[in-house]
Protein backbone atom coordinates (compact mmCIF):
# COMPACT_ATOMS: atom_id res chain seq x y z
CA UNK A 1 0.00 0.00 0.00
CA UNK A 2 2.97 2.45 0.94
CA UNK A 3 3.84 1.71 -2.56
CA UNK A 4 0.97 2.65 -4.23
CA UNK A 5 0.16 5.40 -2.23
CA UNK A 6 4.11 6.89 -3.33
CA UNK A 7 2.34 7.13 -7.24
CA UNK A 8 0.76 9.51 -8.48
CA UNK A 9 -3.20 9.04 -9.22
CA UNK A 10 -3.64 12.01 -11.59
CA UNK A 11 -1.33 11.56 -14.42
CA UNK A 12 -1.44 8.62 -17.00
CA UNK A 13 1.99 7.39 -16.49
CA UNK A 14 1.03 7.36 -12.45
CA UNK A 15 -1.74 5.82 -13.48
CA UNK A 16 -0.31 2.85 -15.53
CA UNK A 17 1.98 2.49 -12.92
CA UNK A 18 -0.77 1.82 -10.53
CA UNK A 19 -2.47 -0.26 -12.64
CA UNK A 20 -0.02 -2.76 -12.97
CA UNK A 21 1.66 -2.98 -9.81
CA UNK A 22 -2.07 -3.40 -8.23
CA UNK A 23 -2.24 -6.43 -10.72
CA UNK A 24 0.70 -7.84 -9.90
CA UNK A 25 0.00 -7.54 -5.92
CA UNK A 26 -3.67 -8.48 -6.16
CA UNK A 27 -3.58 -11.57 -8.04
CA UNK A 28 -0.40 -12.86 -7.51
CA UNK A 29 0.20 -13.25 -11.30
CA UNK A 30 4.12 -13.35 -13.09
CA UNK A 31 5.49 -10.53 -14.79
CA UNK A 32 5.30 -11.81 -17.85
CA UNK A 33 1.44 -12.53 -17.90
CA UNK A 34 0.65 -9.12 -16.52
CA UNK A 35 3.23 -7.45 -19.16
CA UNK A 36 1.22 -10.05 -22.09
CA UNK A 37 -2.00 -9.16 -21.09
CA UNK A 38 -4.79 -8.32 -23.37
CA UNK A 39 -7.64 -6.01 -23.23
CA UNK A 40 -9.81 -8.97 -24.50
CA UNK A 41 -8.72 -10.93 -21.52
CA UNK A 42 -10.75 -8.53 -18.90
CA UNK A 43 -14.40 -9.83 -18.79
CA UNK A 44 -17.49 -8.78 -16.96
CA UNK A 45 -20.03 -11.09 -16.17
CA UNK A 46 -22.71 -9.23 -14.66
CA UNK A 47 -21.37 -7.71 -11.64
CA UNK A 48 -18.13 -9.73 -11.48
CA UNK A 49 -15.19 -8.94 -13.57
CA UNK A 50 -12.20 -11.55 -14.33
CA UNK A 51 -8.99 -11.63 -16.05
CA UNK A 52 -7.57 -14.36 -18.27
CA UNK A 53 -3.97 -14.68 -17.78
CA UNK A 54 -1.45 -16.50 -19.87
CA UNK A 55 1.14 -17.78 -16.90
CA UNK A 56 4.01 -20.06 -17.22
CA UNK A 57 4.08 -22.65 -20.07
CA UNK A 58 1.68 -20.82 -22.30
CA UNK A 59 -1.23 -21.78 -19.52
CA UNK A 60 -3.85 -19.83 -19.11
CA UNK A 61 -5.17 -19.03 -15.76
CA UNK A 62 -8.58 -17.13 -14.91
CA UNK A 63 -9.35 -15.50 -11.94
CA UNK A 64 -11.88 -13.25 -10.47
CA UNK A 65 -10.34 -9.56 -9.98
CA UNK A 66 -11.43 -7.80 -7.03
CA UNK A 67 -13.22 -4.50 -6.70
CA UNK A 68 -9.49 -3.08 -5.05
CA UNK A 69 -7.32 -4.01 -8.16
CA UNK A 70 -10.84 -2.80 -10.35
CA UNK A 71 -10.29 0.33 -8.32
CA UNK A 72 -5.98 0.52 -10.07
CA UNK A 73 -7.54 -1.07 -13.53
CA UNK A 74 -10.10 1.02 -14.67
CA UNK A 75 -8.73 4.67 -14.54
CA UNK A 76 -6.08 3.53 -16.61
CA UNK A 77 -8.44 1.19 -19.07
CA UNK A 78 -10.31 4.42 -19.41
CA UNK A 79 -7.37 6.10 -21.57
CA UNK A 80 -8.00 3.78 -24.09
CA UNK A 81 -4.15 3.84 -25.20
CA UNK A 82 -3.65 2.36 -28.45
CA UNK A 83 -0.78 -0.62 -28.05
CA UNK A 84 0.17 -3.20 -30.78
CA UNK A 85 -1.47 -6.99 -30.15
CA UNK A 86 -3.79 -5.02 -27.68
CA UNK A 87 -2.04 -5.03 -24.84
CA UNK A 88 -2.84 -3.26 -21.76
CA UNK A 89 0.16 -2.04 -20.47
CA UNK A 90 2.49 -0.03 -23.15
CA UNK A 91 5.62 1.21 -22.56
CA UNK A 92 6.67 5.10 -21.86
CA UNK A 93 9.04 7.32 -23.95
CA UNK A 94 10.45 9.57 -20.72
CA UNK A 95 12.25 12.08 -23.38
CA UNK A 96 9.00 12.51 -25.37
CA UNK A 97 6.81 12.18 -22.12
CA UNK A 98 4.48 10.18 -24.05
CA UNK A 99 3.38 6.25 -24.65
CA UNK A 100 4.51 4.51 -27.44
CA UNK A 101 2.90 1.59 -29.45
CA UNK A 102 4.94 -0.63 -28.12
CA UNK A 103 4.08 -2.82 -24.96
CA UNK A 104 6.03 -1.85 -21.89
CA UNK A 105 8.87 -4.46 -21.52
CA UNK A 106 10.35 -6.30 -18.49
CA UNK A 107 13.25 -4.43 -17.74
CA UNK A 108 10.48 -0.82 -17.93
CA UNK A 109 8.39 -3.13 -15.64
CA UNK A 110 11.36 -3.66 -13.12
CA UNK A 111 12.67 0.21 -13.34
CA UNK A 112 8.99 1.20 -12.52
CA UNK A 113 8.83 -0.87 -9.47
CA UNK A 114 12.01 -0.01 -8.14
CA UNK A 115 11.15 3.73 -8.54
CA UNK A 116 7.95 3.27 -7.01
CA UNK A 117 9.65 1.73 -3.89
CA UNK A 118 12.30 4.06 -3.63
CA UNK A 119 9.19 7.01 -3.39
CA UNK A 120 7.55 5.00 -1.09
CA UNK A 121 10.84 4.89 0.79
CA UNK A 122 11.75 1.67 1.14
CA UNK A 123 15.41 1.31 0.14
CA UNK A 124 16.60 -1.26 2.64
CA UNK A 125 15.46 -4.23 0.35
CA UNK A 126 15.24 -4.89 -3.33
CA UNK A 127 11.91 -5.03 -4.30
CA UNK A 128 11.18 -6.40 -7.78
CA UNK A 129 7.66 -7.23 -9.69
CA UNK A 130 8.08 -10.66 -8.17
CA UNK A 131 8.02 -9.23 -4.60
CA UNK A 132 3.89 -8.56 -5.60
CA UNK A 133 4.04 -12.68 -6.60
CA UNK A 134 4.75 -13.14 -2.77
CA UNK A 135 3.02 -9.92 -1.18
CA UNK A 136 -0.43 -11.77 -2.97
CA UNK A 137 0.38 -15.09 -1.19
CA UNK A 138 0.88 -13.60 1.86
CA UNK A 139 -2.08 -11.33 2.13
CA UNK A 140 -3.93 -14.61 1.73
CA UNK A 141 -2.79 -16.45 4.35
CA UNK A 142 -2.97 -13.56 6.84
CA UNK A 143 -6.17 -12.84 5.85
CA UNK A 144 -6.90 -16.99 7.31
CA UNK A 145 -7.10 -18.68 4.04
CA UNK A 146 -5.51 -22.06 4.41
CA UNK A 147 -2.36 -22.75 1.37
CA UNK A 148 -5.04 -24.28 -1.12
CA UNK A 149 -6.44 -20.77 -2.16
CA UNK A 150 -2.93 -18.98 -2.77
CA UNK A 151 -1.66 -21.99 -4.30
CA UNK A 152 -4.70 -21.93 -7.00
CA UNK A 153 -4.53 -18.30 -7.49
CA UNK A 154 -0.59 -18.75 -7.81
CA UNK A 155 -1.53 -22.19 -9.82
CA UNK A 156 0.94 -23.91 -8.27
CA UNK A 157 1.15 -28.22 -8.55
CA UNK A 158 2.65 -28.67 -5.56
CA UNK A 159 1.51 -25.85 -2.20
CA UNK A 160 5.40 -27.12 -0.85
CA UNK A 161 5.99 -24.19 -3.73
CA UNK A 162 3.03 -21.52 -2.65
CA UNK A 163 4.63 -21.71 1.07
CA UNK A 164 7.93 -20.58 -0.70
CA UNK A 165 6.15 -17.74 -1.15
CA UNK A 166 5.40 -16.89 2.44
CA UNK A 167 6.60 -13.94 4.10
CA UNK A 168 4.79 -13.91 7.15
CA UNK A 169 7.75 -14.13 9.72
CA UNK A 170 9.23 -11.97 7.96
């Protein structure tokens, strides 16, 4: 939250930014599949919107998204920024202060999240867009959720892997 609350809400870039880290920490998804995601993979069925993601090995993994990551999505949905393949999140030209075409790549991804942390202050750790992988998983089990939840949302074979991901003694 510290995070989030360190970017700003009012411009687009701020609100890309928000976008995708609230992704990333609210479903618990890889890098990759939030940087390959599609505007065609958001769906609302009646009152309940989900997101198709296309994880690890080509696999793709649905999962409801929650009015709080709805709440990071949709101001930034609602630029309607053109991207090639229809992508959601497109990259950022800092000398032209503009989006380009192009879909924002991993090492943009990474840059954005360190920035963000170093804003929010926190300098004593590296934080990467993996950190959200594990901030997901534990927000689950604090909130009393026993490993089988995280490790579906985190679609996991084996929940030896999902406690991996544990950081609540820490």
């Amino acid at each position: 939250l510290r995070i989030l609350n360190a970017i700003p809400r009012d411009t687009a870039l701020g609100k890309r930014n928000r976008a995708l880290l609230g992704l990333l920490a609210g479903t618990g998804c890889r890098i990759a599949a939030a940087l390959g995601l599609k505007r065609t993979a958001l769906r609302r069925t009646g009152s309940t919107w989900n997101v198709t993601l296309i994880e690890k090995g080509q696999v793709p993994h649905t999962l409801p998204i929650t009015p709080a990551v709805l709440k990071l999505l949709l101001p930034f949905l609602c630029l309607n920024l053109p991207v090639k393949g229809e992508r959601v999140f497109p990259s950022w030209n800092g000398n032209a202060k503009r989006f380009t075409l192009h879909p924002m790549s991993y090492i943009e991804a990474y840059r954005t999240v360190q920035a963000a942390a170093a804003a929010a202050g926190i300098t004593d750790k590296a934080v990467t867009p993996h950190s959200f992988r594990a901030t997901a998983i534990t927000a689950l089990l604090e909130a009393g959720h026993d490993i089988t939840l995280p490790q579906r949302i985190a679609g996991h074979a084996d929940p030896a892997t999902t406690r991996l991901y544990d950081r609540r003694n820490k």
